[in-house]
Each structure stands twice: as C-alpha cells, then as structure tokens.
PDB file of N, CA and C in Angstrom:
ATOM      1  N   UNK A   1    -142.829  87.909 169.378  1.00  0.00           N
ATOM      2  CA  UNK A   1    -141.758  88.745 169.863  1.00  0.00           C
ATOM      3  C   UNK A   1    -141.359  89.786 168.835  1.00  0.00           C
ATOM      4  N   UNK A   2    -141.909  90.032 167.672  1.00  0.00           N
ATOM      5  CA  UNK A   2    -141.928  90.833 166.433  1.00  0.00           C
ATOM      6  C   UNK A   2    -142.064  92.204 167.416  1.00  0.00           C
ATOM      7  N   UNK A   3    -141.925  93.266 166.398  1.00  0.00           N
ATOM      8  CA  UNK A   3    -141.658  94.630 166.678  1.00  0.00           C
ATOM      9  C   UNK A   3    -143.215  95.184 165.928  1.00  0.00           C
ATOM     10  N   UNK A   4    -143.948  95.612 166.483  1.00  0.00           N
ATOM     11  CA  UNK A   4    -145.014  96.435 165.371  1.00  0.00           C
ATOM     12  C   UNK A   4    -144.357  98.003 165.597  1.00  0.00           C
ATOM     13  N   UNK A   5    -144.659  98.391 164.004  1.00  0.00           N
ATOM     14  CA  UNK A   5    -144.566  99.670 163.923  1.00  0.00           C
ATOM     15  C   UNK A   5    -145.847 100.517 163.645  1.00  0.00           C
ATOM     16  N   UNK A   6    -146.086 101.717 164.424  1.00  0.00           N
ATOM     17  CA  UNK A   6    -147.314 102.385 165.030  1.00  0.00           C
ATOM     18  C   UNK A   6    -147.121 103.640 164.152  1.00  0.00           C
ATOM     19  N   UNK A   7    -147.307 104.164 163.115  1.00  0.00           N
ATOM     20  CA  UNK A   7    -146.471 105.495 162.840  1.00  0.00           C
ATOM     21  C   UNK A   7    -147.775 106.662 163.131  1.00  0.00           C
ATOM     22  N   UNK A   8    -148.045 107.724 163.227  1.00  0.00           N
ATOM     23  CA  UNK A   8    -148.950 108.469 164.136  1.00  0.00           C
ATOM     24  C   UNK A   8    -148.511 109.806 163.855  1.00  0.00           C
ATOM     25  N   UNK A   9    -149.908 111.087 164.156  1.00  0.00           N
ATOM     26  CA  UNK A   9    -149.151 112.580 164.358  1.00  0.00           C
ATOM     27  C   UNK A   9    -148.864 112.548 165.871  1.00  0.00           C
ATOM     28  N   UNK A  10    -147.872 113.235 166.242  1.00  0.00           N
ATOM     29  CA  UNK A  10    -147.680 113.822 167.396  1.00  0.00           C
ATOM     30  C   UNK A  10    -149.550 114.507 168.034  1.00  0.00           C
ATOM     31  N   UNK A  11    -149.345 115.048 169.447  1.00  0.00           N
ATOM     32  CA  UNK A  11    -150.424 115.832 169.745  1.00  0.00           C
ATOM     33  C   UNK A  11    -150.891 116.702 169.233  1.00  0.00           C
ATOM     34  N   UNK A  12    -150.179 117.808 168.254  1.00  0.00           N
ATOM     35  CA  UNK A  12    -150.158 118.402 167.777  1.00  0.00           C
ATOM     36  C   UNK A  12    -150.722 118.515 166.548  1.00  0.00           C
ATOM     37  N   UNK A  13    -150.885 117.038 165.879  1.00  0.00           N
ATOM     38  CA  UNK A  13    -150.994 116.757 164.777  1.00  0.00           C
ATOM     39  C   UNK A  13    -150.191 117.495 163.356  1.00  0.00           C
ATOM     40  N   UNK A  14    -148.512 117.845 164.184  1.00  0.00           N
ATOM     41  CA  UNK A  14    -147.756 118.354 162.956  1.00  0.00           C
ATOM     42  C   UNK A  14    -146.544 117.555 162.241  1.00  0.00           C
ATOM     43  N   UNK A  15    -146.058 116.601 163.894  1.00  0.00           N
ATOM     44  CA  UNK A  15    -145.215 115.949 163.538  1.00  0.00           C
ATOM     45  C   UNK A  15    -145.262 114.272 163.508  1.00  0.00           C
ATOM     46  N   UNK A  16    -144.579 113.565 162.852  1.00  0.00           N
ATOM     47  CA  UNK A  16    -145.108 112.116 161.972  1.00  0.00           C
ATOM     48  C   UNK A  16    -144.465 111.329 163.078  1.00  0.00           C
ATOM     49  N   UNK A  17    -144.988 110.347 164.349  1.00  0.00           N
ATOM     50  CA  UNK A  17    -144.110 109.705 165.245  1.00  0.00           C
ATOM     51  C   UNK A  17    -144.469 108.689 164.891  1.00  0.00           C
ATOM     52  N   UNK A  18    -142.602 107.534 165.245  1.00  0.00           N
ATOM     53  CA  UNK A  18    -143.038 106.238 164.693  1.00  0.00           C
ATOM     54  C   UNK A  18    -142.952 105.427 166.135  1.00  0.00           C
ATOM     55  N   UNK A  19    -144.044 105.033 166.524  1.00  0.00           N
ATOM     56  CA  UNK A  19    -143.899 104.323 167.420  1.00  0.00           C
ATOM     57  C   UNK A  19    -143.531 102.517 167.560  1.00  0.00           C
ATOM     58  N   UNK A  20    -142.951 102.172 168.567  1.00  0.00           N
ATOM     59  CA  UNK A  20    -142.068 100.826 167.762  1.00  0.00           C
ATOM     60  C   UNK A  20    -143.044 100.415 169.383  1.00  0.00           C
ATOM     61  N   UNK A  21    -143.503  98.835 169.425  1.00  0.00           N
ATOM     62  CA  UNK A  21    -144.437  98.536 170.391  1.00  0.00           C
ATOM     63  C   UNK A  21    -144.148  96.911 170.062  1.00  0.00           C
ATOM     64  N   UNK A  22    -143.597  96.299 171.454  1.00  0.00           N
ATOM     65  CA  UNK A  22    -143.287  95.113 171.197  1.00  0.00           C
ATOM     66  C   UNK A  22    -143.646  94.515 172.601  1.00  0.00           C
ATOM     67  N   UNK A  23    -144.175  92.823 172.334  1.00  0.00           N
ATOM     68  CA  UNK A  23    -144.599  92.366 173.442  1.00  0.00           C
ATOM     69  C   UNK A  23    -143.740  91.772 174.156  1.00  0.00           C
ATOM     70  N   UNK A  24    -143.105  92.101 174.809  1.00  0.00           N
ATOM     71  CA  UNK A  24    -141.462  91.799 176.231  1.00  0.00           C
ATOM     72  C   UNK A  24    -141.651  90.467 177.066  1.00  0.00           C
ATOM     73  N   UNK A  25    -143.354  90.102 177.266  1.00  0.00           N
ATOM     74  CA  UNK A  25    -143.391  89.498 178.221  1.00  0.00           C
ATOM     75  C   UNK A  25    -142.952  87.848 178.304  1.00  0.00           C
ATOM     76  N   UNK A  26    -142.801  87.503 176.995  1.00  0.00           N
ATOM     77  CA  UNK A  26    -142.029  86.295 176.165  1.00  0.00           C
ATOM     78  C   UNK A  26    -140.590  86.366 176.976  1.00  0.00           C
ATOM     79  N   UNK A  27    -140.200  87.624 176.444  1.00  0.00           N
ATOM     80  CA  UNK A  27    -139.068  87.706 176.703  1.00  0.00           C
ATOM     81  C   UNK A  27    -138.415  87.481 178.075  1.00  0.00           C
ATOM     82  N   UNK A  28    -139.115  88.812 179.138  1.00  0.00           N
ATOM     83  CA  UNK A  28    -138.547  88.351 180.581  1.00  0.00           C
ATOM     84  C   UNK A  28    -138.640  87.415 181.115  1.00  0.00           C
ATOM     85  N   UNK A  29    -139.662  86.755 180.644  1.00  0.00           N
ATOM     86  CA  UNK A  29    -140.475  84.858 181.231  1.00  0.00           C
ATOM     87  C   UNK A  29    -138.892  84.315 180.423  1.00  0.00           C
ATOM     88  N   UNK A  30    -138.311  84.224 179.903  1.00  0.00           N
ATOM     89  CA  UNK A  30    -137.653  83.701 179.396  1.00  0.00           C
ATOM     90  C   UNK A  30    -136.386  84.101 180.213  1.00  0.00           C
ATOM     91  N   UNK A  31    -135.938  85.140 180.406  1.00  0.00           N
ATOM     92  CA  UNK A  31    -134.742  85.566 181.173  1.00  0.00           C
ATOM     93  C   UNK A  31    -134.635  84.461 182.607  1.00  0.00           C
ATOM     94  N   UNK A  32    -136.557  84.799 183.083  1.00  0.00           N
ATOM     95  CA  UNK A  32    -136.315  84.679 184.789  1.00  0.00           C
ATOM     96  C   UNK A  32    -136.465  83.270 184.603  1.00  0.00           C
ATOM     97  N   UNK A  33    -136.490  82.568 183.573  1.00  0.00           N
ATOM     98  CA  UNK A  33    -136.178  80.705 183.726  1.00  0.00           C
ATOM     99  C   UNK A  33    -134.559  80.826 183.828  1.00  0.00           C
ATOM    100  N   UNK A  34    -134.019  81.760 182.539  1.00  0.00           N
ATOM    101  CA  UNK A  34    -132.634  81.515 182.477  1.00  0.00           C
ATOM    102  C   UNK A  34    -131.983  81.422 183.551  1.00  0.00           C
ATOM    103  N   UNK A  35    -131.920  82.626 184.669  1.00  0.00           N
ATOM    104  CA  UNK A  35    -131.492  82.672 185.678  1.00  0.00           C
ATOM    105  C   UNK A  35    -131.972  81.638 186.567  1.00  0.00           C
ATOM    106  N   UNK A  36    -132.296  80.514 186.454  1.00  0.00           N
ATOM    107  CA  UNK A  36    -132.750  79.486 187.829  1.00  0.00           C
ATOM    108  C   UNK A  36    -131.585  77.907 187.411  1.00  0.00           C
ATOM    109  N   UNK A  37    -131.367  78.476 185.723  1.00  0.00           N
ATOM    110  CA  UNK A  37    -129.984  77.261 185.306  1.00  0.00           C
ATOM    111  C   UNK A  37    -128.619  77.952 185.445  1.00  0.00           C
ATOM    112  N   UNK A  38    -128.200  77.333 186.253  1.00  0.00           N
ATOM    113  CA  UNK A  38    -126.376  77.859 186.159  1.00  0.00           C
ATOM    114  C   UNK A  38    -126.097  76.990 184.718  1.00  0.00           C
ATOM    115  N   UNK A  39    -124.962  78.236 184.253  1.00  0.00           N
ATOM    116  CA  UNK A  39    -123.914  78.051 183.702  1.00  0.00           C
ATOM    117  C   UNK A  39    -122.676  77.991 183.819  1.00  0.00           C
ATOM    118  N   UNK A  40    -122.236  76.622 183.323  1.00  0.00           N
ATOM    119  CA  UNK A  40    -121.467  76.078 183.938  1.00  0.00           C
ATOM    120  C   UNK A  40    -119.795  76.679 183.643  1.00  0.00           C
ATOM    121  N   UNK A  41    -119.872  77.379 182.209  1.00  0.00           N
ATOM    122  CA  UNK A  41    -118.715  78.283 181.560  1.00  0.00           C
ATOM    123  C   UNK A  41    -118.817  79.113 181.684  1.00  0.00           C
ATOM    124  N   UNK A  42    -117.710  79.983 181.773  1.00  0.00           N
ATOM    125  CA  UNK A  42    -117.396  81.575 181.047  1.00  0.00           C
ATOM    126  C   UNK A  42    -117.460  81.694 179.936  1.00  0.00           C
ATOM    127  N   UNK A  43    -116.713  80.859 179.043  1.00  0.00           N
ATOM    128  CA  UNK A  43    -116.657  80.881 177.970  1.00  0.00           C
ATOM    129  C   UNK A  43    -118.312  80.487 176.973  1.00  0.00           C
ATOM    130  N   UNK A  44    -118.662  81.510 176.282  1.00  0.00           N
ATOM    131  CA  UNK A  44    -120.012  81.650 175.392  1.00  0.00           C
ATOM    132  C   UNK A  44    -121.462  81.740 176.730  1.00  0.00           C
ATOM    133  N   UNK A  45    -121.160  82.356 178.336  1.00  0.00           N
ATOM    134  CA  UNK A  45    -121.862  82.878 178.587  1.00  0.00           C
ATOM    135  C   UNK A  45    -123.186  83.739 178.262  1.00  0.00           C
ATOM    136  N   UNK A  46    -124.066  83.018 178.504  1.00  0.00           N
ATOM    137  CA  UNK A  46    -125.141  83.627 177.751  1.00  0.00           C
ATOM    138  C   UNK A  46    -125.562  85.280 179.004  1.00  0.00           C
ATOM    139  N   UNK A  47    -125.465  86.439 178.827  1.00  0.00           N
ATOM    140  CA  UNK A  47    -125.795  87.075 180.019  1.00  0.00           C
ATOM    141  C   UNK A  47    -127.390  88.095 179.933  1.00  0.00           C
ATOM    142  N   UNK A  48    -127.593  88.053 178.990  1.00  0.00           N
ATOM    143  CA  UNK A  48    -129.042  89.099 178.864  1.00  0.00           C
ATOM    144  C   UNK A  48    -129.979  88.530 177.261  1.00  0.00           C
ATOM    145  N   UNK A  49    -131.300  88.811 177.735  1.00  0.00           N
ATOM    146  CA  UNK A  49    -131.982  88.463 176.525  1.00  0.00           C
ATOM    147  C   UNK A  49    -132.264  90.160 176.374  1.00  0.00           C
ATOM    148  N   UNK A  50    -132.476  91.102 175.152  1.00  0.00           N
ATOM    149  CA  UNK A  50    -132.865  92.432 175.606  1.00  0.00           C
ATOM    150  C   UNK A  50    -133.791  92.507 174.449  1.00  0.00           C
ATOM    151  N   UNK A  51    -135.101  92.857 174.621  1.00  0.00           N
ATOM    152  CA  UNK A  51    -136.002  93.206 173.386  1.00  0.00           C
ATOM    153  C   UNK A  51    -135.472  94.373 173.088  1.00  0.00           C
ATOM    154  N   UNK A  52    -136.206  94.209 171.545  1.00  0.00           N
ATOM    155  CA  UNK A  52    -135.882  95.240 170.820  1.00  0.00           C
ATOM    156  C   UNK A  52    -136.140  96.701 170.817  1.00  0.00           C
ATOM    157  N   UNK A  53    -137.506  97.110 171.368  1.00  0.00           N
ATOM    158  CA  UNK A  53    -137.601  98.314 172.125  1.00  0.00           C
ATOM    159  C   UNK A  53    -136.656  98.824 173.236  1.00  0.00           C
ATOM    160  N   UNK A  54    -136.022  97.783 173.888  1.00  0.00           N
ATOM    161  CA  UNK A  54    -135.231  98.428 175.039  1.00  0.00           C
ATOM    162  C   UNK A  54    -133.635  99.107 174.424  1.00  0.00           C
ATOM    163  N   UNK A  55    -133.283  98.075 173.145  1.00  0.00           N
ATOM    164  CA  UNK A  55    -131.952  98.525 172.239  1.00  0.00           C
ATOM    165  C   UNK A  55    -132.634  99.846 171.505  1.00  0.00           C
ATOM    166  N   UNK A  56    -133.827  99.955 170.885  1.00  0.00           N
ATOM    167  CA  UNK A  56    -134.217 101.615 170.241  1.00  0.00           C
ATOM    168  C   UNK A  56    -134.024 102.266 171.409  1.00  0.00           C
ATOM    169  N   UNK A  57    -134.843 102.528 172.769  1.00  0.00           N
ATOM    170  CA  UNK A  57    -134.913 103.585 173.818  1.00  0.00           C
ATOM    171  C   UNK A  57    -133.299 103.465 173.848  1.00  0.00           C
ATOM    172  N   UNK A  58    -132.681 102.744 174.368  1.00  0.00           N
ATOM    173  CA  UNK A  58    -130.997 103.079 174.440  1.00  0.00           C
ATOM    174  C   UNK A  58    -130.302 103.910 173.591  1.00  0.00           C
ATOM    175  N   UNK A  59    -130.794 103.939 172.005  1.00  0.00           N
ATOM    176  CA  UNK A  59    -130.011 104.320 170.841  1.00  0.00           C
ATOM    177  C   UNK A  59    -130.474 105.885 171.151  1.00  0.00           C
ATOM    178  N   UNK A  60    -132.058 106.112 171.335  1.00  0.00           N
ATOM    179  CA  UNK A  60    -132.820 107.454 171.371  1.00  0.00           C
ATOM    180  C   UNK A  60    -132.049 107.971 172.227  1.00  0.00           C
ATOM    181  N   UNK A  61    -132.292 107.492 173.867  1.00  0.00           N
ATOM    182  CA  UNK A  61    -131.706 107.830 174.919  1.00  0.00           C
ATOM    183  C   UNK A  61    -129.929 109.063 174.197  1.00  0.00           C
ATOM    184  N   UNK A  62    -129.211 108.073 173.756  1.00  0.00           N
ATOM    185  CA  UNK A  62    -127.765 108.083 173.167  1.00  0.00           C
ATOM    186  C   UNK A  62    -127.994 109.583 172.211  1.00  0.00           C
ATOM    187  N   UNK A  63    -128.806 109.482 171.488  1.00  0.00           N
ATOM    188  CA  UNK A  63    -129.050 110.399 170.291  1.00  0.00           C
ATOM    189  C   UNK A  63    -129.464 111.409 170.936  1.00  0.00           C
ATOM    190  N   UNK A  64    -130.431 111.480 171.924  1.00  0.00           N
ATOM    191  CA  UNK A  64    -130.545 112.984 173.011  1.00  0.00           C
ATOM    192  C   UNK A  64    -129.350 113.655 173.666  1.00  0.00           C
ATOM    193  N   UNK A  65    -128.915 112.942 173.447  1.00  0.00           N
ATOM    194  CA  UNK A  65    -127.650 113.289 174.170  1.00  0.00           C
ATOM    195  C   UNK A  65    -126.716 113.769 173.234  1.00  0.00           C
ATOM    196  N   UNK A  66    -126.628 113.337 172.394  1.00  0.00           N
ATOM    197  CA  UNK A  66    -126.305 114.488 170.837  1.00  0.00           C
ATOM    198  C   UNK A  66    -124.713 113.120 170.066  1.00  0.00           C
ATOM    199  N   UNK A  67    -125.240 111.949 170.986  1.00  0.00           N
ATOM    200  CA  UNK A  67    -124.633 110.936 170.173  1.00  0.00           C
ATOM    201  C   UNK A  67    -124.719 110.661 168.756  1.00  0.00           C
ATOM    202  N   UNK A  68    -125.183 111.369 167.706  1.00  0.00           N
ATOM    203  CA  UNK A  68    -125.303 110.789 166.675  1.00  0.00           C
ATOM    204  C   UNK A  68    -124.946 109.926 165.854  1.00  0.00           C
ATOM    205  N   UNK A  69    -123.706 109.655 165.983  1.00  0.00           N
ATOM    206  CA  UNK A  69    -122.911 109.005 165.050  1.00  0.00           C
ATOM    207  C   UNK A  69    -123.066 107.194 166.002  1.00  0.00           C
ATOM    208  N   UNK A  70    -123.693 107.271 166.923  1.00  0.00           N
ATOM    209  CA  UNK A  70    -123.831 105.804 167.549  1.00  0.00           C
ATOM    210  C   UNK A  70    -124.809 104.682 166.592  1.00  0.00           C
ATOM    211  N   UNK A  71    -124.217 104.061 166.370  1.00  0.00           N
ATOM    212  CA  UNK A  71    -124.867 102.629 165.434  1.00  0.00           C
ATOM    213  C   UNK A  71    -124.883 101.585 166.661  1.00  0.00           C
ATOM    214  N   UNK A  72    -125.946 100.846 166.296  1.00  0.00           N
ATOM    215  CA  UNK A  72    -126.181  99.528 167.294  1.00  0.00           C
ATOM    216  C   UNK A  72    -125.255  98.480 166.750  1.00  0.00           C
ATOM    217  N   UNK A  73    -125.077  97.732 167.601  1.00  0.00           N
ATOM    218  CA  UNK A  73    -124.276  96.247 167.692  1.00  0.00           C
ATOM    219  C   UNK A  73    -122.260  96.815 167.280  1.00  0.00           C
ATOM    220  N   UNK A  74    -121.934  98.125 167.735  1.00  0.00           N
ATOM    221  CA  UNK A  74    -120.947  98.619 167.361  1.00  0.00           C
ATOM    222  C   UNK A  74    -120.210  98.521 169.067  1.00  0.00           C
ATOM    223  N   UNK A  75    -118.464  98.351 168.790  1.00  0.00           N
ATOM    224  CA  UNK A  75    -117.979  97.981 169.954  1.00  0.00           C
ATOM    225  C   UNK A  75    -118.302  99.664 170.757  1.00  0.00           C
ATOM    226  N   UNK A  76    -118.709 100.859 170.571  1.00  0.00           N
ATOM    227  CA  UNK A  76    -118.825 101.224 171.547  1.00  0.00           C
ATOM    228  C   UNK A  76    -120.331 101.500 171.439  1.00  0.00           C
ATOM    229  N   UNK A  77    -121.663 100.830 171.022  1.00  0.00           N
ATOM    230  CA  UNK A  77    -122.744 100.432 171.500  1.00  0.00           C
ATOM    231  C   UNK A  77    -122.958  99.573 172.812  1.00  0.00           C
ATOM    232  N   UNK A  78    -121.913  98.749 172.258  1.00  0.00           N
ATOM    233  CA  UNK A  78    -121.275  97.180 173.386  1.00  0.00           C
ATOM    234  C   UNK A  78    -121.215  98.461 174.367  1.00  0.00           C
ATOM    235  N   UNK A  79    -120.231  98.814 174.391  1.00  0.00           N
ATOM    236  CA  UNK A  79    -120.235  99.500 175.781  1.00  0.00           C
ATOM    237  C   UNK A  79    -121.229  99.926 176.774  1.00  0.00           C
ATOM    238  N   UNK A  80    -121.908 100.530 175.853  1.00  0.00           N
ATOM    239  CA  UNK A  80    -123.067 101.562 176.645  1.00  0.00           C
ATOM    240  C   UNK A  80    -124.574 100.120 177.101  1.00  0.00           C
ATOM    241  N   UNK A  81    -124.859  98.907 176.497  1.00  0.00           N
ATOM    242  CA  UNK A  81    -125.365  97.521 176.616  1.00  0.00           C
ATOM    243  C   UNK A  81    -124.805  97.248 177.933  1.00  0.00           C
ATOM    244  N   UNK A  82    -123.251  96.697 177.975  1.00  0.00           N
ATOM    245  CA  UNK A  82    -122.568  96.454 179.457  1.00  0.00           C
ATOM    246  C   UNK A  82    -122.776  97.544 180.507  1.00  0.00           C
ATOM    247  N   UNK A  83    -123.117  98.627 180.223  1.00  0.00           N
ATOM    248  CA  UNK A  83    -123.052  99.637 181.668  1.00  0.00           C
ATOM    249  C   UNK A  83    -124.512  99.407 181.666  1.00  0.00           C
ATOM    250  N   UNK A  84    -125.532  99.554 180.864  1.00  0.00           N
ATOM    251  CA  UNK A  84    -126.810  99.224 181.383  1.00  0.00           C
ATOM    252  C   UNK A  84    -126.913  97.869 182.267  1.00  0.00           C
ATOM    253  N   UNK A  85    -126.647  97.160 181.093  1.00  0.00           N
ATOM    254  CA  UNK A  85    -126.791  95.605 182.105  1.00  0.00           C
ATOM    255  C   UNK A  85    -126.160  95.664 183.519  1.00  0.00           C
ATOM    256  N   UNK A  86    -125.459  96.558 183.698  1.00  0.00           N
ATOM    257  CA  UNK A  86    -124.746  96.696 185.183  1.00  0.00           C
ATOM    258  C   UNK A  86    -125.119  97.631 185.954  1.00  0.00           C
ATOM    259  N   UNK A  87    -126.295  98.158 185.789  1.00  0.00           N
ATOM    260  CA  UNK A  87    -127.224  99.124 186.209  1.00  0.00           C
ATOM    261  C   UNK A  87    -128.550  98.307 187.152  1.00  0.00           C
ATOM    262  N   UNK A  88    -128.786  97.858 188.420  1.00  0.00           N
ATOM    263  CA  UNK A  88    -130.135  97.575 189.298  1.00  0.00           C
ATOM    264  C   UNK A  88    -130.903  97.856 188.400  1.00  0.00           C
ATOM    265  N   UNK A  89    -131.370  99.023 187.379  1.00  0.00           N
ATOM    266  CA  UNK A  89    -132.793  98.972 187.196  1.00  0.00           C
ATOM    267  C   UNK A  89    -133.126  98.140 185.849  1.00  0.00           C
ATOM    268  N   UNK A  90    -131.869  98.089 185.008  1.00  0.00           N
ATOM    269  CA  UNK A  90    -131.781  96.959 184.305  1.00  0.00           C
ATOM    270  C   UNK A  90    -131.420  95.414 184.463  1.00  0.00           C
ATOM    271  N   UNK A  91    -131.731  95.081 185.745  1.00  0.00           N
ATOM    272  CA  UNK A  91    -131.133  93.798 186.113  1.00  0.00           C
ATOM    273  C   UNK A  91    -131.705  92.929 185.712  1.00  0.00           C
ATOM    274  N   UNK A  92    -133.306  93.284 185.427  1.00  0.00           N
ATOM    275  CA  UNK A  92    -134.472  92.078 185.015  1.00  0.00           C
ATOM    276  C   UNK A  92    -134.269  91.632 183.276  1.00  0.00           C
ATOM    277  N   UNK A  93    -132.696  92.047 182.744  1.00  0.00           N
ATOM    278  CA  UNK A  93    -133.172  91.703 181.642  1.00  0.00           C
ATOM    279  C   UNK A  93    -131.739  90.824 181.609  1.00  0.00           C
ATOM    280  N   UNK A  94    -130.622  90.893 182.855  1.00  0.00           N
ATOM    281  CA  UNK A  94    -130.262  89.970 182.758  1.00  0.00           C
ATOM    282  C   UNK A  94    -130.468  88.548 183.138  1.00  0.00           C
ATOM    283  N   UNK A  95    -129.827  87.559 182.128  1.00  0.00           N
ATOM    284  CA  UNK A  95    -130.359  86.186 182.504  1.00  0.00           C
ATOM    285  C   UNK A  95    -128.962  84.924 183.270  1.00  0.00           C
ATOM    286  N   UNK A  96    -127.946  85.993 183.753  1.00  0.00           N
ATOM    287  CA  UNK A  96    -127.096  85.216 184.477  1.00  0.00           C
ATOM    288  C   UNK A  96    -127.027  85.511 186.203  1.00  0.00           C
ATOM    289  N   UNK A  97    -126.959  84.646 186.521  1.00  0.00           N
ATOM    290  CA  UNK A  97    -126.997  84.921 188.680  1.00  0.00           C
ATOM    291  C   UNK A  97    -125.279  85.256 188.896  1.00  0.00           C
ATOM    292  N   UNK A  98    -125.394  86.430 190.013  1.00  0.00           N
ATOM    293  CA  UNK A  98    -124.333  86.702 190.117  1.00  0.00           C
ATOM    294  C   UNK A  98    -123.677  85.725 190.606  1.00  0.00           C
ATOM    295  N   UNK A  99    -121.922  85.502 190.923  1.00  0.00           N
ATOM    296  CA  UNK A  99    -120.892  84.223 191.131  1.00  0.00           C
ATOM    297  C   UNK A  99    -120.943  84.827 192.051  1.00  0.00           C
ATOM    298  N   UNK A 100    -120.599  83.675 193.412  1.00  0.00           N
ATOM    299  CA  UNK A 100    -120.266  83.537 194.449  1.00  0.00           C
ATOM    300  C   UNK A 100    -118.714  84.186 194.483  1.00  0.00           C
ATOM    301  N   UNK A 101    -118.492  85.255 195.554  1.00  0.00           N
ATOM    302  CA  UNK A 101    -117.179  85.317 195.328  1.00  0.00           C
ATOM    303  C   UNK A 101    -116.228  84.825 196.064  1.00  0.00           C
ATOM    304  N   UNK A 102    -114.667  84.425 195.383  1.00  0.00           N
ATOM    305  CA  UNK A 102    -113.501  83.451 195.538  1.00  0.00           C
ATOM    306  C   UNK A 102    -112.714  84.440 196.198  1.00  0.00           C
ATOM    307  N   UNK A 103    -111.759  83.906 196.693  1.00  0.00           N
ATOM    308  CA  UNK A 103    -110.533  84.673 196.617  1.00  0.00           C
ATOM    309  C   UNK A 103    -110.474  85.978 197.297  1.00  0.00           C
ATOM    310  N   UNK A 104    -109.497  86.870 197.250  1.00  0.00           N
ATOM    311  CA  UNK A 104    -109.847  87.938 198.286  1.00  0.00           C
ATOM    312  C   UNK A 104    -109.991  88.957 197.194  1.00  0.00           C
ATOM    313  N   UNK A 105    -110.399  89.975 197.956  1.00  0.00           N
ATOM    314  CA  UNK A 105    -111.151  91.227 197.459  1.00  0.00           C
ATOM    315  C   UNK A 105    -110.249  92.124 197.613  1.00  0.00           C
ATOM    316  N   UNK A 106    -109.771  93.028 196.073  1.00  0.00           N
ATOM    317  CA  UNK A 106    -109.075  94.471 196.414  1.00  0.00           C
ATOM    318  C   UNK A 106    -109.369  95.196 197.680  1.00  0.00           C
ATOM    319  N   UNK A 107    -109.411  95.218 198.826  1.00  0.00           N
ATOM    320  CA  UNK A 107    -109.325  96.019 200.052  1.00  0.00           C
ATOM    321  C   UNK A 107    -108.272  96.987 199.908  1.00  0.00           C
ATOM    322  N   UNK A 108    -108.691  98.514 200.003  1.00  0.00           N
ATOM    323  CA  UNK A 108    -107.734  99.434 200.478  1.00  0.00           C
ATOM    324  C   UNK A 108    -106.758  99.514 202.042  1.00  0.00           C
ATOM    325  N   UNK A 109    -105.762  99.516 201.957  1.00  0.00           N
ATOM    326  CA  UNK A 109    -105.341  99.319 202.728  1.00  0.00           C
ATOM    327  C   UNK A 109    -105.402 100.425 204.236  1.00  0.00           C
ATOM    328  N   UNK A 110    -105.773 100.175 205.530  1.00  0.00           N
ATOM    329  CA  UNK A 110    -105.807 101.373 206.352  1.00  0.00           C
ATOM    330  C   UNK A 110    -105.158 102.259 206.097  1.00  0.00           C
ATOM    331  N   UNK A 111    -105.375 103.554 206.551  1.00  0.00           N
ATOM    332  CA  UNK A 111    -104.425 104.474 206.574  1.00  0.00           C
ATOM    333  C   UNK A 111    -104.513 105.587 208.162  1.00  0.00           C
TER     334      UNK A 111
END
C-alpha cells in the first residue's frame, strides 16, 4: 500500500514531473468488507479508508484553484475530505452504510 515515486520529464522533455503511483486495490477490497459490518457507535466511527494518491489529487485539485496555503490533515483540509466523501463519485472510498432514517424529516411546510 506504499506510495512509489516516478519522477520523469514532462512531454516536452523540459519540465521534471513527480509522479506519485500507488496500488488502491488493497485498499477498496478493504473498504467494500468494511461496509458489510455495521457499526454499532457514533462515537470513533470509522467512515473512509482514502489512499494516498486520492489525498495528493485533492491537495493538487485545491492548489489549481490557487489554494495555496492548504496543508493536509488541517481543520479546513477536514473540510474539503467531508464534502468529497459526500460526493456519489467518491462513495467507493467510503467504508460506512448509510443509517436508516428515524424520526421525521425537516419538511417545508406548504405554501
């Protein structure tokens, strides 16, 4: 589950790219067991396994965007982690099943 680093010229052969190349498939095999055990707490919920390529593309992603000053594992990294994980196309990397829901639901009221 290690990270290899690939470092390379661009096409061009002007600029030095470091390519980061990691094998995931440990990983999601591991998610899609998680999700078949309920957990039984809220409390120390385990909710996503995420390789480490998917936290670089997030940071890059962030940094195109002219985020610079974003550091990983920072409370507003956390942030931008929770809106992915709450994103369909990132769902396969969470490892909790959604809760059945209780109770009633904010409904707007007719008008």
């Amino acid at each position: 589950m290690g990270v290899s680093i690939r470092p390379h010229l661009d096409r061009d052969g002007r600029r030095l790219v470091i390519e980061q190349v990691q094998d995931v498939a440990p990983i999601l095999d591991w998610n899609s067991e998680a999700r078949r055990e309920e957990q039984h707490s809220d409390w120390g919920r385990h909710v996503a396994r995420i390789p480490n390529v998917i936290y670089v593309k997030w940071l890059n992603e962030e940094y195109a965007r002219g985020n610079t000053r974003l550091r990983p594992f920072t409370p507003e990294f956390d942030e931008i982690v929770q809106k992915k994980l709450g994103d369909p196309d990132w769902a396969y990397l969470r490892t909790d099943r959604a809760a059945p829901q209780t109770g009633w639901r904010g409904v707007p009221p007719c008008r």
